[in-house]
Protein backbone atom coordinates (compact mmCIF):
# COMPACT_ATOMS: atom_id res chain seq x y z
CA UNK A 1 70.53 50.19 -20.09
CA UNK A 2 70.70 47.03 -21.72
CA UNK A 3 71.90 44.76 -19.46
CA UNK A 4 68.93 46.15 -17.72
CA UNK A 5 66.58 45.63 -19.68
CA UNK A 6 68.13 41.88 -20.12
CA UNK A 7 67.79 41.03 -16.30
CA UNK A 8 63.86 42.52 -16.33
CA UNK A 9 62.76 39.88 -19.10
CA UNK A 10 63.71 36.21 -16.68
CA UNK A 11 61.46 38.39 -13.72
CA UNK A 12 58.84 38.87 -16.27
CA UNK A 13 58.51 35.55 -17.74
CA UNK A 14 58.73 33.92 -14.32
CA UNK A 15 55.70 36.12 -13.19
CA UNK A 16 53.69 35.25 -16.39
CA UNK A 17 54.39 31.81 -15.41
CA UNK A 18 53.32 31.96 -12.07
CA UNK A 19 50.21 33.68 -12.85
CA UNK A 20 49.23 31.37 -15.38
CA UNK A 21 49.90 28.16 -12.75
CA UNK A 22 47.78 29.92 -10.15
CA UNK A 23 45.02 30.32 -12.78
CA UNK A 24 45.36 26.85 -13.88
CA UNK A 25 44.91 25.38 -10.07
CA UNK A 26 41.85 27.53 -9.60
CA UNK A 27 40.36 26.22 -12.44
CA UNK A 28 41.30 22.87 -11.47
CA UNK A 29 39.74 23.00 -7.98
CA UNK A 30 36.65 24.40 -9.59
CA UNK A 31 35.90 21.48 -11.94
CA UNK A 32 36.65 19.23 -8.73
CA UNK A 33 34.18 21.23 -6.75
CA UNK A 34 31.42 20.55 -9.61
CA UNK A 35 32.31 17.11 -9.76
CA UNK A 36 31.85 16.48 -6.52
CA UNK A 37 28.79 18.26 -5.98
CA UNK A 38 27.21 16.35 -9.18
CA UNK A 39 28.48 12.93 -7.85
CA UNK A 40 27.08 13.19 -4.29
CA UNK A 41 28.38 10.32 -1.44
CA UNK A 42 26.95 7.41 -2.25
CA UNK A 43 26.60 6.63 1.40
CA UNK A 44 24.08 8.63 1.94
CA UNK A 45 20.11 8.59 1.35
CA UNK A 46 18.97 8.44 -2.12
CA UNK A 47 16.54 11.36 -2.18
CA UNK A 48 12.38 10.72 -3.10
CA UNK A 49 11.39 9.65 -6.04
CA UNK A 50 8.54 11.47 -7.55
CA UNK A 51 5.78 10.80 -9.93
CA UNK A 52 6.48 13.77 -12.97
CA UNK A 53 2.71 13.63 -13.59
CA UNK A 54 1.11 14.19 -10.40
CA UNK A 55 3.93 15.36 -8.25
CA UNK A 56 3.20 13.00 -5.59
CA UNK A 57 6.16 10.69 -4.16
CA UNK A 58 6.40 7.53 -6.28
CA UNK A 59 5.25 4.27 -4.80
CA UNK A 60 8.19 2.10 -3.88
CA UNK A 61 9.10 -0.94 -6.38
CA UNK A 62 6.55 -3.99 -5.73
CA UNK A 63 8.21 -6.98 -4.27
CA UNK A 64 8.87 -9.57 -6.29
CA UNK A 65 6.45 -12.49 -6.73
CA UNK A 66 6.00 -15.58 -4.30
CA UNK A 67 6.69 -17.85 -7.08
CA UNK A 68 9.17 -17.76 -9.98
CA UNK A 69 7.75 -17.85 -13.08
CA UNK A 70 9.76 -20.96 -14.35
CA UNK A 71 8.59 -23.01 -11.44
CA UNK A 72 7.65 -26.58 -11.95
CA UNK A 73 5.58 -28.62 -9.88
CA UNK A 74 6.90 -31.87 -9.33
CA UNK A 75 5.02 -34.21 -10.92
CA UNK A 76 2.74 -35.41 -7.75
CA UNK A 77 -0.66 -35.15 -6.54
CA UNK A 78 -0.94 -35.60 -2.63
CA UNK A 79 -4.44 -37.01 -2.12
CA UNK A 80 -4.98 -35.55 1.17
CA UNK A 81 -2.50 -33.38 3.83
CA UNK A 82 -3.84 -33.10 7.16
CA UNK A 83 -1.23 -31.24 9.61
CA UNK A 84 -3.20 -30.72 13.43
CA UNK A 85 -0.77 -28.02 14.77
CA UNK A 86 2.44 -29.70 13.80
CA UNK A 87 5.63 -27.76 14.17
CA UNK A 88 6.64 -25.72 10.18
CA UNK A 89 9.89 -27.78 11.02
CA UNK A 90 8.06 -31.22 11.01
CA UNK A 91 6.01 -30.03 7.78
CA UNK A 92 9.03 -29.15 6.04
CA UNK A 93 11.10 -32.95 6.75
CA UNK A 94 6.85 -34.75 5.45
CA UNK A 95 6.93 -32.50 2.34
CA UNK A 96 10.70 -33.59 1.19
CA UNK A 97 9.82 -37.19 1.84
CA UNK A 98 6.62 -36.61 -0.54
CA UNK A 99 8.11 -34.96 -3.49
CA UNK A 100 11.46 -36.13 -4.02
CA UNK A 101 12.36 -33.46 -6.72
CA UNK A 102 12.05 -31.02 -4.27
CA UNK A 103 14.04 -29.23 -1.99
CA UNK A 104 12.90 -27.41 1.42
CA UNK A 105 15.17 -25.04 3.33
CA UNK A 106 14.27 -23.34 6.24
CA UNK A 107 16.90 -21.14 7.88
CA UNK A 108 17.91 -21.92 11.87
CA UNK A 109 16.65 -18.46 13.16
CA UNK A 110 14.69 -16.29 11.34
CA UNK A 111 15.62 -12.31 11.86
CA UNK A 112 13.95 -8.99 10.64
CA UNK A 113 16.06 -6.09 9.93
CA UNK A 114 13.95 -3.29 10.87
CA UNK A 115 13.88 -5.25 14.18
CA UNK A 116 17.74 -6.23 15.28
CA UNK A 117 18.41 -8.75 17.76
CA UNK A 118 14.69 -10.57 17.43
CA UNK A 119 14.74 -13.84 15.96
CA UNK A 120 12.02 -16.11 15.11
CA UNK A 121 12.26 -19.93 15.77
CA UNK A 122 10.35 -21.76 12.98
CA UNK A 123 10.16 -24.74 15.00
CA UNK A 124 7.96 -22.73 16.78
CA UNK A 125 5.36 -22.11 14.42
CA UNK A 126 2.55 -24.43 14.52
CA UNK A 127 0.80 -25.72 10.74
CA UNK A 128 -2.83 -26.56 11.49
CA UNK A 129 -5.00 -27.12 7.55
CA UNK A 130 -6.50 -29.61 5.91
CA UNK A 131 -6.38 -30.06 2.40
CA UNK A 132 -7.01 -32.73 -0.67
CA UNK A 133 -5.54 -33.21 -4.07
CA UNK A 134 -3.21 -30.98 -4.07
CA UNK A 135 0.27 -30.28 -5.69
CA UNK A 136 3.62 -29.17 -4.17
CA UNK A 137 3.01 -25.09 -4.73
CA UNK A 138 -0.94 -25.17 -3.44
CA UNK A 139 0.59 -26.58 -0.20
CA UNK A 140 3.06 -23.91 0.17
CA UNK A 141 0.24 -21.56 -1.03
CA UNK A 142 -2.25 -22.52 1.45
CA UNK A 143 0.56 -22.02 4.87
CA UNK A 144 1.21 -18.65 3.31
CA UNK A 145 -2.86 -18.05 3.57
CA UNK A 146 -2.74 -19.60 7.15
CA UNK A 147 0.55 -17.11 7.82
CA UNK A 148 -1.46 -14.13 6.70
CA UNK A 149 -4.39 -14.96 8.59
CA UNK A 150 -2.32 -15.38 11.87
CA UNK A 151 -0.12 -12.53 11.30
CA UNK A 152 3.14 -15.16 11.13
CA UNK A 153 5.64 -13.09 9.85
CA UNK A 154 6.80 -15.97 7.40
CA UNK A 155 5.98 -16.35 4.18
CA UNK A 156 7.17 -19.28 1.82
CA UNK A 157 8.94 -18.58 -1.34
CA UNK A 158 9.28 -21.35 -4.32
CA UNK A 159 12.66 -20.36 -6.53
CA UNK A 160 15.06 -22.49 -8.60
CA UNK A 161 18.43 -23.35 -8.01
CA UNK A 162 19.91 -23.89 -10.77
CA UNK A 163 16.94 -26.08 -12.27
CA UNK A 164 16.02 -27.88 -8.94
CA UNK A 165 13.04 -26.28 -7.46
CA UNK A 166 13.37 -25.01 -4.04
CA UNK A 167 10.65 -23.38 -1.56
CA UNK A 168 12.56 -21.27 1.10
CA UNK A 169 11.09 -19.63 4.27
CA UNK A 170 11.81 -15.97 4.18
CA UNK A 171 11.16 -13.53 6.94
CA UNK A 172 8.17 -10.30 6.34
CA UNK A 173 9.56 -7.56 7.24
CA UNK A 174 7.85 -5.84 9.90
CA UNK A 175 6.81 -2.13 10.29
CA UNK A 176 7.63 -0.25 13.47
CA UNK A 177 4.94 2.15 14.57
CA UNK A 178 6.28 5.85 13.94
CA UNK A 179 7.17 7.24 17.96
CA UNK A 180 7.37 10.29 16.48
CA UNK A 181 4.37 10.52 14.24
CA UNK A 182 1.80 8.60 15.97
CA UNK A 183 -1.69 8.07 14.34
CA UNK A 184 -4.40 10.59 15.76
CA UNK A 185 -6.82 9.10 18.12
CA UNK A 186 -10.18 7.51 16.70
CA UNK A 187 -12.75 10.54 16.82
CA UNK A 188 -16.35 9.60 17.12
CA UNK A 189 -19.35 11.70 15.72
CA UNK A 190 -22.94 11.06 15.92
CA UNK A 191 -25.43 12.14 12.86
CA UNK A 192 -29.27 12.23 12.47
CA UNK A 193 -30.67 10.39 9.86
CA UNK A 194 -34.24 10.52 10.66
CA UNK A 195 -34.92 12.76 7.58
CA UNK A 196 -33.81 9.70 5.56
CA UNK A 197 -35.93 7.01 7.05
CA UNK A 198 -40.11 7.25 5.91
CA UNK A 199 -42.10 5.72 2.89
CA UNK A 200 -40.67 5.11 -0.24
CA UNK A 201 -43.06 6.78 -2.04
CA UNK A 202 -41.61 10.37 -0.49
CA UNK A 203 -38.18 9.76 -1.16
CA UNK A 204 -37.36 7.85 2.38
CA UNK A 205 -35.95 4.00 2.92
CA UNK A 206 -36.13 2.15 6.08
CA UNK A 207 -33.49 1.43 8.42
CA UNK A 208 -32.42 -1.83 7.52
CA UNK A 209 -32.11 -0.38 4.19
CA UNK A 210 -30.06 2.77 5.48
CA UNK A 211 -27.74 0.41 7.59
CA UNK A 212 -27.08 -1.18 5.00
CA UNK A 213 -26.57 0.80 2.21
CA UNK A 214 -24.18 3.11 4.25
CA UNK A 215 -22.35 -0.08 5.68
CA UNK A 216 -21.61 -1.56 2.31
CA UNK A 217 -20.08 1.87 0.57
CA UNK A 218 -17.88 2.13 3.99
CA UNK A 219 -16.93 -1.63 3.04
CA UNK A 220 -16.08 -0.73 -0.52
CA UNK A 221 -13.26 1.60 0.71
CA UNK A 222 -12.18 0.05 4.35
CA UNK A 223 -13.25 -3.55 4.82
CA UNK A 224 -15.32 -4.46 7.79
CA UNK A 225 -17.47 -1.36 9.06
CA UNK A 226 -17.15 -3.60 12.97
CA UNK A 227 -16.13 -1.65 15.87
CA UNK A 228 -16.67 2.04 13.55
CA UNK A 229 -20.70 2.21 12.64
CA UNK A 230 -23.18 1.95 14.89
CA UNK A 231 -26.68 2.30 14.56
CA UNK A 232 -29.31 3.63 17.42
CA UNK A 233 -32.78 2.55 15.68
CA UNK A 234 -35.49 4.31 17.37
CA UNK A 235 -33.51 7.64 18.25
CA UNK A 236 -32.72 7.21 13.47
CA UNK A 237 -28.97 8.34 14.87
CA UNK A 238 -25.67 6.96 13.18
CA UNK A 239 -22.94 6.89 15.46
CA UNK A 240 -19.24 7.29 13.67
CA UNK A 241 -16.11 5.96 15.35
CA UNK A 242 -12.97 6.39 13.79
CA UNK A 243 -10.49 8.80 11.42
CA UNK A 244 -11.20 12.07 9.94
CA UNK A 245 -11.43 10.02 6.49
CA UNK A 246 -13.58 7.28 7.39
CA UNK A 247 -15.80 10.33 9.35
CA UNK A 248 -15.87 11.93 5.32
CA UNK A 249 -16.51 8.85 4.02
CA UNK A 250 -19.72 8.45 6.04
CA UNK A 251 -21.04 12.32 5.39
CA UNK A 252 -20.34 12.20 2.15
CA UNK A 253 -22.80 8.88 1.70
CA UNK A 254 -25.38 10.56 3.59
CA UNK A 255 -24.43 13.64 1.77
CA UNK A 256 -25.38 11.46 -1.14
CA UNK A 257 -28.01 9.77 -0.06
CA UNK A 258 -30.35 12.92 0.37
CA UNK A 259 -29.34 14.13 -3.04
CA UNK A 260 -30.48 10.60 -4.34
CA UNK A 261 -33.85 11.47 -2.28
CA UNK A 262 -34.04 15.01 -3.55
CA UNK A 263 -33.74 13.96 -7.02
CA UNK A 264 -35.51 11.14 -7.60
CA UNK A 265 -38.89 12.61 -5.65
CA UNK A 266 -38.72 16.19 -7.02
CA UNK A 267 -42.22 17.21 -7.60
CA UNK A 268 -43.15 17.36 -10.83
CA UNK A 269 -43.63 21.06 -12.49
CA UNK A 270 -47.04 22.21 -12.90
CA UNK A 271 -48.15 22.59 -16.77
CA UNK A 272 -48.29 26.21 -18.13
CA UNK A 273 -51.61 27.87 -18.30
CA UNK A 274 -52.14 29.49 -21.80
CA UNK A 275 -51.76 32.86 -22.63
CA UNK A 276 -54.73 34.78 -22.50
CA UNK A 277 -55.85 35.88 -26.28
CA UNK A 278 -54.65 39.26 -27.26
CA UNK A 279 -57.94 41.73 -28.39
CA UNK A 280 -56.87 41.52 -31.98
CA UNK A 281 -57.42 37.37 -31.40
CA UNK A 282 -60.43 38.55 -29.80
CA UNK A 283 -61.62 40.53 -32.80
CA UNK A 284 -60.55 37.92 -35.60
């Protein structure tokens, strides 16, 4: 019985230690599962950021600015720059000759990344301005006006290397239109605004006024009101050409308006006629 008993005990221990192994690789592959779902691929998409007050997705980082903050101007004043549609490539070899402490680089072909395999050929970009007394950065400053208001997907930027100031031509990147979300076609209302138009004195305004009074408020919010109000004058009608929130915009004015009209002519209340005298006032 006891040599029994002695051969049972090695089965037992080597089951205890088996069972303790397999508990200690579950446990294992547990805390590898965690870690892996707390420490996601890095490959993929960062998720949204959003704003903890409002709930509303966060508004990506702002680039940074044009100009570094430790930028110098050299220490020159050009008198006058006149450029009549000379190529950037020419402007950039007339602005290192000027301002010797300076250094221009422009890069051979200029690429966008959210559009691969179109480049841009700065020689191909023609400078047309006039300018006087200026220094090295209003230059610059003034072709990056001209760029914006010609679309040119360039943009100058004025860094240092090292401590030699250098003005680089960078690439905007450009937006592709969504093919799968495309914007909703301009809508176009008309409204009646004949009950607005009559004499001052009743709470009315004329149609020049109307035109533009409503014109300036869209302005406020959109820029030019060309191409999206239009204005029939002897039918009084409004005509509204564009999205559902410019549409709101424009009731909501008139909306306003006529409250403004209600308001500020609301007839007067007529005075309270006095009680009539009880008979003990009678009496007395």
């Amino acid at each position: 019985m006891k040599s029994k008993l002695t051969n049972l005990i090695p089965a037992a221990v080597v089951l205890a230690v088996i069972a303790a192994l397999t508990m200690a690789a579950t446990g294992v592959a547990r805390a590898a599962d965690h870690k892996t779902v707390a420490n996601p691929n890095t490959g993929s998409p960062a998720p949204p950021m959003f704003d903890p007050t409002t709930g509303l997705p966060s508004a990506p980082p702002a680039p940074p600015p044009w100009k570094d903050p430790n930028w110098k101007d050299p220490d020159k004043v050009l008198p006058e720059v006149v450029y009549q549609g000379l190529p950037l490539s020419e402007v950039a070899i007339q602005l290192r000759a000027e301002f010797k402490d300076l250094d221009v680089l422009i890069p051979g072909g200029l690429g966008d990344q959210s559009r691969p395999g179109e480049t841009l050929d700065p020689g191909a970009i023609l400078i047309k301005m006039q300018l006087k007394n200026v220094t090295a950065s209003e230059v610059f400053n003034a072709m990056n006006m001209v760029f914006e208001g010609e679309n040119t997907p360039v943009r100058w930027e004025l860094r240092l290397n090292g401590r030699r100031p250098t003005a680089i031509l960078r690439m905007v990147p450009q937006r592709l239109p969504d093919a799968a979300n495309p914007p909703p076609p301009p809508t176009r209302r008309v409204y009646f605004v004949g009950d607005l138009i009559g004499d001052e004195k009743s709470g009315g305004m004329r149609m020049v006024e109307l035109v533009k009074t409503v014109s300036e408020v869209y302005q406020m919010s959109y820029g030019e009101s060309k191409g999206v109000l239009q204005f029939h004058n002897e039918a009084q009608l409004l005509i509204v050409t564009g999205t559902n929130e410019q549409d709101d915009l424009i009731k909501q004015t008139l909306y306003a308006l006529r409250e403004k009209a209600r308001v500020e002519h609301k007839p007067e209340p007529k005075p309270a006629e006095p009680k009539a005298r009880t008979e003990e006032t009678k009496t007395r």
